[in-house]
Protein backbone atom coordinates (compact mmCIF):
# COMPACT_ATOMS: atom_id res chain seq x y z
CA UNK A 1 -15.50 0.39 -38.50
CA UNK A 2 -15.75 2.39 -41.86
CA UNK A 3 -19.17 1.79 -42.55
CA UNK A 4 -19.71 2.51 -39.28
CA UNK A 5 -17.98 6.05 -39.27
CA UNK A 6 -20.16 6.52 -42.25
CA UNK A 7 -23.17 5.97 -40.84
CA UNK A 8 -22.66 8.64 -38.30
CA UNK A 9 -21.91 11.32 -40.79
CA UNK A 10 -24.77 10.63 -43.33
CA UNK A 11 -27.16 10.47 -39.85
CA UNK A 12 -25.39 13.83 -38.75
CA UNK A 13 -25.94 15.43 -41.64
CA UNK A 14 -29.70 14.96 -41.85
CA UNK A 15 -30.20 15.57 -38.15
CA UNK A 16 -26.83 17.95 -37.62
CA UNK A 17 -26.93 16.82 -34.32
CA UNK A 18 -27.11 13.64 -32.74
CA UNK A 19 -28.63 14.00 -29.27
CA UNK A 20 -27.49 10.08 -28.16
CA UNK A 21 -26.36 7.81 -29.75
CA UNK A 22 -27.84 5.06 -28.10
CA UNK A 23 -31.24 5.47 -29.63
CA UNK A 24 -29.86 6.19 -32.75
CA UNK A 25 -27.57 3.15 -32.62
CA UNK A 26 -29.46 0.91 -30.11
CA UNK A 27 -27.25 -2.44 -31.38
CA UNK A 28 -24.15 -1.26 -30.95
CA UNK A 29 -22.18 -1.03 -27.72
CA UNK A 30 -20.61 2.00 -26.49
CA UNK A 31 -16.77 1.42 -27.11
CA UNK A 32 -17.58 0.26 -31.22
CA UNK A 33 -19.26 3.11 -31.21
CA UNK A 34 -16.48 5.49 -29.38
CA UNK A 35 -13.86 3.99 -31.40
CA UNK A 36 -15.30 5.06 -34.54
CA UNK A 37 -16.46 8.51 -33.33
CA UNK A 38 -12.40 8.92 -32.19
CA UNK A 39 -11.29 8.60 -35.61
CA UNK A 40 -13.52 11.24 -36.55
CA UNK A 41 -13.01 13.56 -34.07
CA UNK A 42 -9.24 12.78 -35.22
CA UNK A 43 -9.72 13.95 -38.58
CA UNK A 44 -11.71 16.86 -37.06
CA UNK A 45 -14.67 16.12 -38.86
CA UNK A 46 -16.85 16.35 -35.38
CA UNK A 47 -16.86 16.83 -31.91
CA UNK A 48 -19.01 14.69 -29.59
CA UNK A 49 -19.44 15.00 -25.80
CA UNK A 50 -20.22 11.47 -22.95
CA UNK A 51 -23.60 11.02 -21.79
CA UNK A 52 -24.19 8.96 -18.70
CA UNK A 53 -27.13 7.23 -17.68
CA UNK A 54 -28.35 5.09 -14.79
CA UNK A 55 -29.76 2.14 -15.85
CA UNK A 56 -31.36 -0.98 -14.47
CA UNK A 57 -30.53 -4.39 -15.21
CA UNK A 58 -32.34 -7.55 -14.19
CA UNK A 59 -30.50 -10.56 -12.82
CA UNK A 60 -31.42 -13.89 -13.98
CA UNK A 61 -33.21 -14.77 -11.00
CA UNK A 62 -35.21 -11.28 -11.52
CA UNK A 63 -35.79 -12.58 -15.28
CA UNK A 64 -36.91 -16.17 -14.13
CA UNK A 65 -39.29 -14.06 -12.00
CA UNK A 66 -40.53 -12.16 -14.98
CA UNK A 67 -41.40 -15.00 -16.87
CA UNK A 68 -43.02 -18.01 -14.37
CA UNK A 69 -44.03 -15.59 -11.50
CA UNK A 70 -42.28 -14.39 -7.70
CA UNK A 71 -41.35 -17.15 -5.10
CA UNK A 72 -44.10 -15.99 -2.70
CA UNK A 73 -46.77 -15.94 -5.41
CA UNK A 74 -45.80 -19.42 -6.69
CA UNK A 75 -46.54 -20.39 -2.76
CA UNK A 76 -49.32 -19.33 -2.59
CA UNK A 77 -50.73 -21.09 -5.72
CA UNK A 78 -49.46 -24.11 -4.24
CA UNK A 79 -51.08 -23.73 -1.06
CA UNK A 80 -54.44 -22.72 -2.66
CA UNK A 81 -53.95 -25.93 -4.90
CA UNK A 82 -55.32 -28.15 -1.78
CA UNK A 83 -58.23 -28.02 0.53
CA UNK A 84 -55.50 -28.75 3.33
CA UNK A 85 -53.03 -26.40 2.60
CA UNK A 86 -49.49 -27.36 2.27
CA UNK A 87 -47.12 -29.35 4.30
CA UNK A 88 -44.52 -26.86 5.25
CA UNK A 89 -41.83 -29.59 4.94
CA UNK A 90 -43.13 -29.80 0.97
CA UNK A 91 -42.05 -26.10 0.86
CA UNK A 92 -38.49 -26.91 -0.63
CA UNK A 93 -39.59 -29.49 -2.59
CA UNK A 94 -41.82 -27.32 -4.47
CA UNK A 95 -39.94 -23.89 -5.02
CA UNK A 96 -36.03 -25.36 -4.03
CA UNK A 97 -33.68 -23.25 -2.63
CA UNK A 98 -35.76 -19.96 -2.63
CA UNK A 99 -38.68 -22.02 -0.99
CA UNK A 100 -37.44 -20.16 2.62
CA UNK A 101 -37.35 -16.75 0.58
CA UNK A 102 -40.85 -16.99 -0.76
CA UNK A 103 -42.39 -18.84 2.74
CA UNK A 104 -40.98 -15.13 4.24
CA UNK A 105 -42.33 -12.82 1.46
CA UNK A 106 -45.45 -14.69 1.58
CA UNK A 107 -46.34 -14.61 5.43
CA UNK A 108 -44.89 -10.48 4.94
CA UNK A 109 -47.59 -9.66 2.95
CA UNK A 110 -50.32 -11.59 4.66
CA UNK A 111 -50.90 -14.34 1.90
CA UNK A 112 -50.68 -17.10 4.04
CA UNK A 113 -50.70 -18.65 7.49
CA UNK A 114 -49.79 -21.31 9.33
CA UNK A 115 -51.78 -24.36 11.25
CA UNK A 116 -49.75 -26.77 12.53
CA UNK A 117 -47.35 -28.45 10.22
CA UNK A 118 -49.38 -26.57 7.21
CA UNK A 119 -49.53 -23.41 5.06
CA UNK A 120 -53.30 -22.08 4.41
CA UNK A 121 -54.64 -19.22 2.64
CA UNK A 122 -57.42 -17.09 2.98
CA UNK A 123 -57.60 -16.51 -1.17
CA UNK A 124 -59.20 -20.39 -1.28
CA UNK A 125 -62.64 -19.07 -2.55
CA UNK A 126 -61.69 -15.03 -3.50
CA UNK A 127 -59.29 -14.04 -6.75
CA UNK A 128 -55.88 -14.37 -6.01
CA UNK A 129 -53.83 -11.15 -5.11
CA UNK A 130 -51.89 -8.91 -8.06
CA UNK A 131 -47.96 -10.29 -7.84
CA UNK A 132 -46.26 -7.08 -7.47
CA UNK A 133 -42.80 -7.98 -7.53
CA UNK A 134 -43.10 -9.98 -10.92
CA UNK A 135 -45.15 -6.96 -12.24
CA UNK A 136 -42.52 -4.08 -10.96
CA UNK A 137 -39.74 -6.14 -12.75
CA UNK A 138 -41.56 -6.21 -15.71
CA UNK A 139 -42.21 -2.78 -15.58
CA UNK A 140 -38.31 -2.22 -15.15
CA UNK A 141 -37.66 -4.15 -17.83
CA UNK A 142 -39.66 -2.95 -20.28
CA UNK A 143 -39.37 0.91 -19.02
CA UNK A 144 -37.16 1.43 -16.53
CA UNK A 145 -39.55 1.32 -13.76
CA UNK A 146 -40.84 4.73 -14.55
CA UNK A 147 -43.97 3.67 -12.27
CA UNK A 148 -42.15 1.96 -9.19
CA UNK A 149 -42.00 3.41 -6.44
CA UNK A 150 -38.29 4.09 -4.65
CA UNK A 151 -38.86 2.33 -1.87
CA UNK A 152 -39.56 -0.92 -4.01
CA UNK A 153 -36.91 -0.22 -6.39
CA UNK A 154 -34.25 -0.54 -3.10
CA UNK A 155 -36.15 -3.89 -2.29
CA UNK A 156 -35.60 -5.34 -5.29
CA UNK A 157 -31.87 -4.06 -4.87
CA UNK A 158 -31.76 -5.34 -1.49
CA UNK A 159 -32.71 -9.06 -2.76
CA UNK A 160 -30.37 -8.77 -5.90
CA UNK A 161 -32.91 -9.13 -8.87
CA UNK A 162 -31.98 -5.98 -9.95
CA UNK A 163 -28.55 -3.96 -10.01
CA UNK A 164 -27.52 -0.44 -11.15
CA UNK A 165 -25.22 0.04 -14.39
CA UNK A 166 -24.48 2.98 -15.97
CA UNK A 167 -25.12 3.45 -19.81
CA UNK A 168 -22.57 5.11 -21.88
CA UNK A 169 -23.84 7.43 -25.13
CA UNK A 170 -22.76 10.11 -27.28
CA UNK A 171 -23.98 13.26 -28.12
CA UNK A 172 -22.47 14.18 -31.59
CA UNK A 173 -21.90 17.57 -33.46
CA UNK A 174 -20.41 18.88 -36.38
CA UNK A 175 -16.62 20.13 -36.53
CA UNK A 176 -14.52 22.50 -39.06
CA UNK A 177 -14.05 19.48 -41.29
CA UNK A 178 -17.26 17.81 -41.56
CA UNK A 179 -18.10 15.86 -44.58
CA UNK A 180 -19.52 12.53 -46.12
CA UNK A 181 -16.52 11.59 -47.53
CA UNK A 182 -13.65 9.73 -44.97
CA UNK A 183 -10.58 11.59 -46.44
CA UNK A 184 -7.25 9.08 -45.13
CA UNK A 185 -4.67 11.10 -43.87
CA UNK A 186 -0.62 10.36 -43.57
CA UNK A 187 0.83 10.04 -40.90
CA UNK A 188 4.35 9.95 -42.84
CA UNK A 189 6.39 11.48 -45.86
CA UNK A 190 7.64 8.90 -47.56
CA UNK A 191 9.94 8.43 -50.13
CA UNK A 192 7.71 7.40 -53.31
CA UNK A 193 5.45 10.52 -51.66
CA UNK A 194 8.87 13.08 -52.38
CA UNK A 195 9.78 11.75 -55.83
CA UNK A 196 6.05 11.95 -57.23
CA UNK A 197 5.26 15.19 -55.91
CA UNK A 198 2.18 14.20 -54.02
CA UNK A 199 3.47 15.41 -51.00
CA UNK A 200 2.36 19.20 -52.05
CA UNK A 201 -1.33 17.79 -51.91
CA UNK A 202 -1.67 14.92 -49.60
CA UNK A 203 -3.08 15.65 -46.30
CA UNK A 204 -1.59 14.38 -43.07
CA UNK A 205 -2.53 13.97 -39.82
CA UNK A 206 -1.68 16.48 -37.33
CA UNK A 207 0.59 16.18 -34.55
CA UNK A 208 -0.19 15.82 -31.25
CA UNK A 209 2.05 17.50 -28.99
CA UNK A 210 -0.07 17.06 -25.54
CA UNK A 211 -0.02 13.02 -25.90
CA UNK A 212 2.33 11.89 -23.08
CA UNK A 213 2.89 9.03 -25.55
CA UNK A 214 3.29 5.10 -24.32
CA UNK A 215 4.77 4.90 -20.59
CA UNK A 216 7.95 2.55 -21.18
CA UNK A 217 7.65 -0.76 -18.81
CA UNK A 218 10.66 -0.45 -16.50
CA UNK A 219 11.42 -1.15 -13.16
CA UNK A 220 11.04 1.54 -10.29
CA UNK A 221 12.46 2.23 -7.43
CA UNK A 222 11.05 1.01 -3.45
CA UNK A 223 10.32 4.06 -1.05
CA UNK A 224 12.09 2.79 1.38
CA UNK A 225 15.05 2.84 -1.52
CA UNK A 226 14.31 6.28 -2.13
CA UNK A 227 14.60 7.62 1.24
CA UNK A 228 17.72 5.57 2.10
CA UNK A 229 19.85 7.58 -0.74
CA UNK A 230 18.35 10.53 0.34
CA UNK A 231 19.84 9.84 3.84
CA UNK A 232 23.14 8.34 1.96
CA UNK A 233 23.60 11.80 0.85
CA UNK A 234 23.37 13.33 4.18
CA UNK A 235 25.81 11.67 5.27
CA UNK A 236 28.23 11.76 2.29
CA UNK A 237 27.63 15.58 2.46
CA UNK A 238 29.22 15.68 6.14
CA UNK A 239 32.16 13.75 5.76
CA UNK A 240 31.30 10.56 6.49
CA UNK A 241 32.18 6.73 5.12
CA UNK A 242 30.18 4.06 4.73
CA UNK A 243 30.70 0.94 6.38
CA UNK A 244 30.34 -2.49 4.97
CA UNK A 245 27.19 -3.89 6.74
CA UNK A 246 26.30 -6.88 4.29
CA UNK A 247 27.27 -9.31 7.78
CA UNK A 248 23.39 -10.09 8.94
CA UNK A 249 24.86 -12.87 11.65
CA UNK A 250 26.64 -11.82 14.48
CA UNK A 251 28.05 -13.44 17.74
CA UNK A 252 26.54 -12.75 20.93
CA UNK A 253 30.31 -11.18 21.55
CA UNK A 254 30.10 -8.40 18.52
CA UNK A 255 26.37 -7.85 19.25
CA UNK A 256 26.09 -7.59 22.97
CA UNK A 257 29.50 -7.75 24.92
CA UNK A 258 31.41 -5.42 22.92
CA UNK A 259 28.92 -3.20 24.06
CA UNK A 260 28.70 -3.61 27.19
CA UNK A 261 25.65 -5.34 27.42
CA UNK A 262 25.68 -7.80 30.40
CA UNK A 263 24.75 -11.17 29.24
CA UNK A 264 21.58 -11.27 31.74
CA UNK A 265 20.47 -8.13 30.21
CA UNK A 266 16.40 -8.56 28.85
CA UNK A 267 17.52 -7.95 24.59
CA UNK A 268 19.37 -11.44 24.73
CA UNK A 269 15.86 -13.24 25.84
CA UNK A 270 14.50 -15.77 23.25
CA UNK A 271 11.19 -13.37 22.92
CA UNK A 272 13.42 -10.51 21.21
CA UNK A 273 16.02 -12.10 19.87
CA UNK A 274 16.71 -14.81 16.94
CA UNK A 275 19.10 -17.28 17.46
CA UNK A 276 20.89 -19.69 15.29
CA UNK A 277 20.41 -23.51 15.51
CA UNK A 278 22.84 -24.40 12.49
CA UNK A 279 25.83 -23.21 13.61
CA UNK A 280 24.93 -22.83 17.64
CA UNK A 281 27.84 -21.03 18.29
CA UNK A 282 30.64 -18.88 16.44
CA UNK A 283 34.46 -18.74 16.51
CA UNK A 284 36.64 -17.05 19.30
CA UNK A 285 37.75 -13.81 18.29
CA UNK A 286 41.49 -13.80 16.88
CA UNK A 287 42.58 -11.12 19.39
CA UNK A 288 43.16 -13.35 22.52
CA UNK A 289 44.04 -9.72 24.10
CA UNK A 290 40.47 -8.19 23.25
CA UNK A 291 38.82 -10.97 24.26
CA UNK A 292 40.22 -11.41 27.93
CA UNK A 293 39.52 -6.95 28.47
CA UNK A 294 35.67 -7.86 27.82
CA UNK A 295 35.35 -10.74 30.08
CA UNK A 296 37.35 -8.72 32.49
CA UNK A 297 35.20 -5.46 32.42
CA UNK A 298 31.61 -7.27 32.45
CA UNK A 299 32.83 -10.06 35.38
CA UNK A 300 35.36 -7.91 37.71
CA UNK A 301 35.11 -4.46 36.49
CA UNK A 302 38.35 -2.62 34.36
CA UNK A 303 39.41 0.57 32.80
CA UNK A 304 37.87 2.50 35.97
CA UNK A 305 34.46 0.79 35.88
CA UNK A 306 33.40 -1.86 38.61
CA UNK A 307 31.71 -3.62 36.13
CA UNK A 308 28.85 -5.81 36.58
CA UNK A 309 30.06 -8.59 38.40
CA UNK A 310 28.95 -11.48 37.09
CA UNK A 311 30.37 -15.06 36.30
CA UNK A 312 30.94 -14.24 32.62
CA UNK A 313 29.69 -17.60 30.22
CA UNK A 314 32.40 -18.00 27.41
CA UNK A 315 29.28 -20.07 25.23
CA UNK A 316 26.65 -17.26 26.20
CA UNK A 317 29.28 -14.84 24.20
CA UNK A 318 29.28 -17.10 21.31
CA UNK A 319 26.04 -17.60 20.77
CA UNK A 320 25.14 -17.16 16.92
CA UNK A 321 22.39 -14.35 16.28
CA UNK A 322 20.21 -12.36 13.67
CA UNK A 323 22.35 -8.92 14.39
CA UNK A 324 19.54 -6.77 16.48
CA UNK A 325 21.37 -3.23 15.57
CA UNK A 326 23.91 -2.23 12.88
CA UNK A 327 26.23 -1.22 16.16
CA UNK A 328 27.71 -4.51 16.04
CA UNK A 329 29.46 -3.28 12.61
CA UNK A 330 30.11 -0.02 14.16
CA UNK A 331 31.88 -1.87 17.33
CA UNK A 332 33.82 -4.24 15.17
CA UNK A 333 35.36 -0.59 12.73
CA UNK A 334 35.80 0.78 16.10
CA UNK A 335 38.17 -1.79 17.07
CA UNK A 336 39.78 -1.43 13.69
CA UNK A 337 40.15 2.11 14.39
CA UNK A 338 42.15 1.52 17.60
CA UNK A 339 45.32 0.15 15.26
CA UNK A 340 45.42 3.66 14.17
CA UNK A 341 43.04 6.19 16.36
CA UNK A 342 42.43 9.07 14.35
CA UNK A 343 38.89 11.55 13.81
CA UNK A 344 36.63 9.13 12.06
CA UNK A 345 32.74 9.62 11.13
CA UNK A 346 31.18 6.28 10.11
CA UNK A 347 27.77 5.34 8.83
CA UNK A 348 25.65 2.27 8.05
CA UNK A 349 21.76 1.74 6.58
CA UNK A 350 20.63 -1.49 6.68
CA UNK A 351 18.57 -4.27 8.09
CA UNK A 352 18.25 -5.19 11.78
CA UNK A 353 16.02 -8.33 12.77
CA UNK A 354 13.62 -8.55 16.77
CA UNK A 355 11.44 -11.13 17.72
CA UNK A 356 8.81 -8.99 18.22
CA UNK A 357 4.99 -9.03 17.14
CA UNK A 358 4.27 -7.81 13.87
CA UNK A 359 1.44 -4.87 13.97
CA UNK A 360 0.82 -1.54 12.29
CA UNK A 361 3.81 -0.23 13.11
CA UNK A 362 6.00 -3.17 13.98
CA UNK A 363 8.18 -5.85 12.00
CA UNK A 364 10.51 -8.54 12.90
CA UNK A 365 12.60 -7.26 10.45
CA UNK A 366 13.24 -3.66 9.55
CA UNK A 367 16.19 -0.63 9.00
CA UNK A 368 18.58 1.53 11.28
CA UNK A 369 20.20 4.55 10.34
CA UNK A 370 22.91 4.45 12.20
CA UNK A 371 26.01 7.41 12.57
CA UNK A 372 29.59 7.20 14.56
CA UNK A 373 31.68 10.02 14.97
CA UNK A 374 34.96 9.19 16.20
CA UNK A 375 37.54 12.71 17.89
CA UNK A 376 39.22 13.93 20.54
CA UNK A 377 37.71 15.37 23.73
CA UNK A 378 33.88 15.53 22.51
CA UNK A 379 31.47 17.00 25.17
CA UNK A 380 27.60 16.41 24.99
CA UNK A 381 27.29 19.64 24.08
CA UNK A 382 29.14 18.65 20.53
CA UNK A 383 26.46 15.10 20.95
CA UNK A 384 23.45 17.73 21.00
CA UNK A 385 25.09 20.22 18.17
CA UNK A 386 25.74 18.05 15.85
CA UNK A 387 22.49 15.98 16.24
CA UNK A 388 20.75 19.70 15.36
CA UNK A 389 22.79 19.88 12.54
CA UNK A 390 22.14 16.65 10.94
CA UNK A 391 18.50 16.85 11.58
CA UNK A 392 18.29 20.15 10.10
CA UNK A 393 19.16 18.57 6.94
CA UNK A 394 16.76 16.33 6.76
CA UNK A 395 14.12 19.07 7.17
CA UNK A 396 13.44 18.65 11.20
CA UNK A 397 14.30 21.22 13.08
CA UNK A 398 12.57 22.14 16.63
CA UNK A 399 14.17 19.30 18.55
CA UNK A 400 14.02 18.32 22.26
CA UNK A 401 16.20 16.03 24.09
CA UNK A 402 15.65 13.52 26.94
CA UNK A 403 17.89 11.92 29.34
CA UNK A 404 17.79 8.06 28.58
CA UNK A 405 19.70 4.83 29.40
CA UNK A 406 21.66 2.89 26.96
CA UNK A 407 24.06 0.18 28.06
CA UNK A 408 26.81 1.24 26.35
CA UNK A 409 26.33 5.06 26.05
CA UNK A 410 26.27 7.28 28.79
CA UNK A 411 24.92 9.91 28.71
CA UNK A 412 22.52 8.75 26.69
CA UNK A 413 19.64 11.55 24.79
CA UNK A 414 16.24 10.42 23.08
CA UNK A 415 15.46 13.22 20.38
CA UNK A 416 11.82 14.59 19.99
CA UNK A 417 10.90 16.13 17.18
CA UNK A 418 7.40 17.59 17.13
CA UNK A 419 4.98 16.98 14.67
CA UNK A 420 2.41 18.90 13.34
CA UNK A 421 0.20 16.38 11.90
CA UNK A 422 -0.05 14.95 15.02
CA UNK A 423 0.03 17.99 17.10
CA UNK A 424 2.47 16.48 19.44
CA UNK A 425 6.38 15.47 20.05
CA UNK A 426 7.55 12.02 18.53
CA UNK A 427 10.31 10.15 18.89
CA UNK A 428 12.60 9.92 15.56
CA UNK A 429 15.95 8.64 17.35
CA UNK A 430 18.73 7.83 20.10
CA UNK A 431 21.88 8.77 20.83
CA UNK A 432 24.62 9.05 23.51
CA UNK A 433 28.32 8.78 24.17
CA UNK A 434 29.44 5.33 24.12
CA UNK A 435 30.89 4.07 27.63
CA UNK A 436 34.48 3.89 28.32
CA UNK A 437 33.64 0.12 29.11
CA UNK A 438 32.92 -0.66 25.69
CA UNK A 439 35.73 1.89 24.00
CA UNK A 440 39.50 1.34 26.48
CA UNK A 441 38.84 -2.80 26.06
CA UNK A 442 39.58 -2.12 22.43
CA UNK A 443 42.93 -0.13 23.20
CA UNK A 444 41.23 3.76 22.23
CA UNK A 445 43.29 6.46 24.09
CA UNK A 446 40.79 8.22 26.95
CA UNK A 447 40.26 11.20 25.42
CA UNK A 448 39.05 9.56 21.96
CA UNK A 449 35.56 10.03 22.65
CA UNK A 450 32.88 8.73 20.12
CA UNK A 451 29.46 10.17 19.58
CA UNK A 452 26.94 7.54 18.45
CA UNK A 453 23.00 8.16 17.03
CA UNK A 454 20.59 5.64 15.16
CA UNK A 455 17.12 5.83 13.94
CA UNK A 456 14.89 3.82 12.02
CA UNK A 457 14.63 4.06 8.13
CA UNK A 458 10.65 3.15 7.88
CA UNK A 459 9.23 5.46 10.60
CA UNK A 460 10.79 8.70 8.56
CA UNK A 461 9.43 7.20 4.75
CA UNK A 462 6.05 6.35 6.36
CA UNK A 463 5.54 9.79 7.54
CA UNK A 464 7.05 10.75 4.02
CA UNK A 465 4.59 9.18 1.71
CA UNK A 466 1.98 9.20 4.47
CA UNK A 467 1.39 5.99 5.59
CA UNK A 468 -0.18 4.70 8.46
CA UNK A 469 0.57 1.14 8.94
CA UNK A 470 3.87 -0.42 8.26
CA UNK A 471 2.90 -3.22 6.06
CA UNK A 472 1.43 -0.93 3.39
CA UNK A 473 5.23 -0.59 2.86
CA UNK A 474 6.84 -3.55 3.31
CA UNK A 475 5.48 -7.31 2.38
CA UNK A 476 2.96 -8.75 0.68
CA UNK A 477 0.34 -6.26 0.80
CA UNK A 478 1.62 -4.10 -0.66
CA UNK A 479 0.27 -2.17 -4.05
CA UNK A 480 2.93 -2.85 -6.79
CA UNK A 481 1.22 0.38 -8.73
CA UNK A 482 2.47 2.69 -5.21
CA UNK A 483 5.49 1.46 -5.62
CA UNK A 484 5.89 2.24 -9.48
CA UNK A 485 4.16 5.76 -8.89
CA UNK A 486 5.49 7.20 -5.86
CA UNK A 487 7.39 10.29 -5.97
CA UNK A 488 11.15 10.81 -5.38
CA UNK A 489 11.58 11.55 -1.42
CA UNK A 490 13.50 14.48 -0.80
CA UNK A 491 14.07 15.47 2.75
CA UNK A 492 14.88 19.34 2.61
CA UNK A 493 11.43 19.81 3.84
CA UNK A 494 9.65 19.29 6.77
CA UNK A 495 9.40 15.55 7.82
CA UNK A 496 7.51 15.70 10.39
């Protein structure tokens, strides 16, 4: 590398300029020769700028070419070889695999013919034509192609005996401290430097206060992560607790009866739901009490409600499942909250599993953002307020409501948020009152109404980070560098 660095000065100082470095230094490659003009331009000694140049390279098909002739012109000195042509089954045998190749180029450009089951030639008795493809790689080789036209240049693209490359060079100049002589600068008082003295003279290397230095390996945070805390804080911000939502298996009972969802209902179909094998079915519930109210208000109707009157299957409750919505958690601290019925506002973030068809917007597994708020004598009106007001923290906030049906919330409201990207209103949530059928079974006083509202975690951090299909989030496809270089989410401005 010294004598290197060398080199370049004594040739800049004859020349003072070097206009490329690639014909002055036609051996080297163009990082040996970068390094060495970095620790130059590092002692300030010169200055040098990139050049870039298009440049052709032969393949070694193209060079085999160059040296024994093209496919089609080896043909045709077969063919002229015989009075009779050649057998066109003899083709392979005599040029291998590119014998198809040069049988094409060959009948192209009017070299040969065919009779039969042979290959004849009308150059038996006249000179044999110029080979222009072995001559216009030759000429690329040894020039560049300065004399071949385009349109034969993209030919010999097209059949891969040539590709483009681009040549890196330097053009080199003098700096402030130029000289022949490599002065080695510290980077470092040292001790031995202090107690000599030679620290008044030396020269040291400057310090550079732009370089970002080495990024640190370290593990980074998912997106989906990201936006979650983001909503965490919402939340917290409002008054509400977490609940504990770690419990991915539910009975049928927690995750449809409780609810009010009749056991006929289209969600409990093998095509959207998972069930469990290994254990089929779960435990009876302790409370013998709370059990007997839901069979009750599903079969013969209870608590003011008619039900939906039908035979009631004790084993179709028990079922085992993958919980389809975090509101099974929410029922089961509802029922907690009935030993002691108080205002209450509960949250939960986590994973929900369908059987449904994965697509660009789809999983079988994914999040809800779900929100309870527990008080006494709530009115839609407070369901639509509140709703605005949580929204409006997370940046969103020309909303639109729709009427909706929810088996256990009534009413029930779809929100609409409009989005300007799109130029039209989206979905982002649902929400309702839940149903006196699913609250009185659990022993809640009338008037303890209970707002309810979920939405999905990945629809809100796709539009976030601008994603169009769901699996450029989540599974294997995804780019481990987004993931380490996406920004921190932050939800005070406008999500959709």
């Amino acid at each position: 590398m010294s004598d290197l660095q060398h080199r370049i000065l004594q040739v800049l100082d004859a020349q003072d300029v070097i206009q490329d470095t690639k014909v002055q230094f036609p051996e080297l490659d163009s990082q040996t020769v970068q390094a060495a003009l970095n620790s130059l331009l590092a002692r300030s000694m010169i200055k040098y700028t990139n050049i870039e140049t298009d440049y052709w390279l032969l393949t070694d098909e193209a060079k085999d070419i160059v040296q024994n002739g093209s496919h089609e012109f080896r043909l045709l000195q077969e063919v002229t070889k015989n009075l009779e042509g050649l057998k066109i089954a003899d083709v392979g045998t005599v040029l291998g695999k590119n014998g198809k190749l040069g049988q094409a180029k060959a009948f192209k450009n009017g070299w040969i013919s065919k009779d039969g089951d042979r290959l004849l030639t009308k150059f038996k008795d006249s000179p044999l034509p110029k080979d222009e493809t072995a001559q216009n790689l030759r000429d690329i080789q040894e020039n560049q192609g300065a004399g071949v036209d385009k349109k034969e240049l993209q030919d010999l693209k097209k059949r891969k005996l040539i590709t483009m490359s681009k040549i890196v060079s330097y053009k080199v100049e003098k700096a402030a401290e130029f000289s022949l002589e490599i002065v080695q600068l510290n980077a470092d008082i040292t001790s031995d430097m202090i107690q000599s003295g030679s620290w008044k003279t030396a020269k040291f290397k400057p310090y550079n206060f732009n370089s970002e230095g080495v990024f640190p390996h370290s593990g980074a945070l998912h997106p989906l992560n990201k936006v979650r805390e983001e909503f965490r804080q919402i939340f917290f911000s409002m008054g509400f607790t977490e609940m504990p939502s770690n419990q991915y298996v539910e009975s049928g009972f927690w995750n449809f009866d409780t609810l009010f969802v009749p056991q006929q209902h289209p969600a409990r179909d093998l095509q959207d739901t998972f069930y469990l094998k290994d254990p089929a079915l779960a435990k009876r519930p302790e409370d013998k009490e709370y059990w007997e109210n839901i069979q009750r208000v599903h079969q013969d109707g209870a608590f003011g409600s008619i039900g939906y009157r039908y035979p009631w299957k004790e084993d179709e409750s028990l079922k085992m499942v993958l919980r389809t919505h975090t509101t099974a958690i929410s029922a089961a601290m509802l029922k907690k909250l009935a030993e002691d019925p108080k205002p209450t506002r509960l949250f939960s973030i986590d994973r929900v599993f369908r059987n449904e068809a994965v697509d660009a917007t789809h999983l079988a597994e994914f999040h809800q953002v779900e929100g309870v708020l527990a008080d006494y004598n709530l009115t839609l009106g407070d369901l639509i307020g509140f709703m605005q007001s949580f929204f409006d923290k997370m940046g969103v906030h020309d909303l639109r409501f729709k009427p909706a049906y929810n088996p256990y919330t009534e009413p029930s409201l779809e929100i609409f948020a409009y989005h300007k990207g799109l130029g039209k209103w989206v979905e982002i949530g649902n929400s309702g009152m839940f149903r006196p059928e699913m609250l009185e079974p659990m022993g809640l006083p009338k008037n303890l109404r209970v707002l309810g509202w979920g939405l999905s975690l990945e629809r809100p951090t796709m539009i976030k980070y601008k994603l169009s299909n769901i699996r450029d989030l989540l599974g294997h496809k995804v780019s481990l560098d987004f993931i380490e270089s996406n920004p921190a989410a932050r939800l005070d401005e406008d999500l959709v």
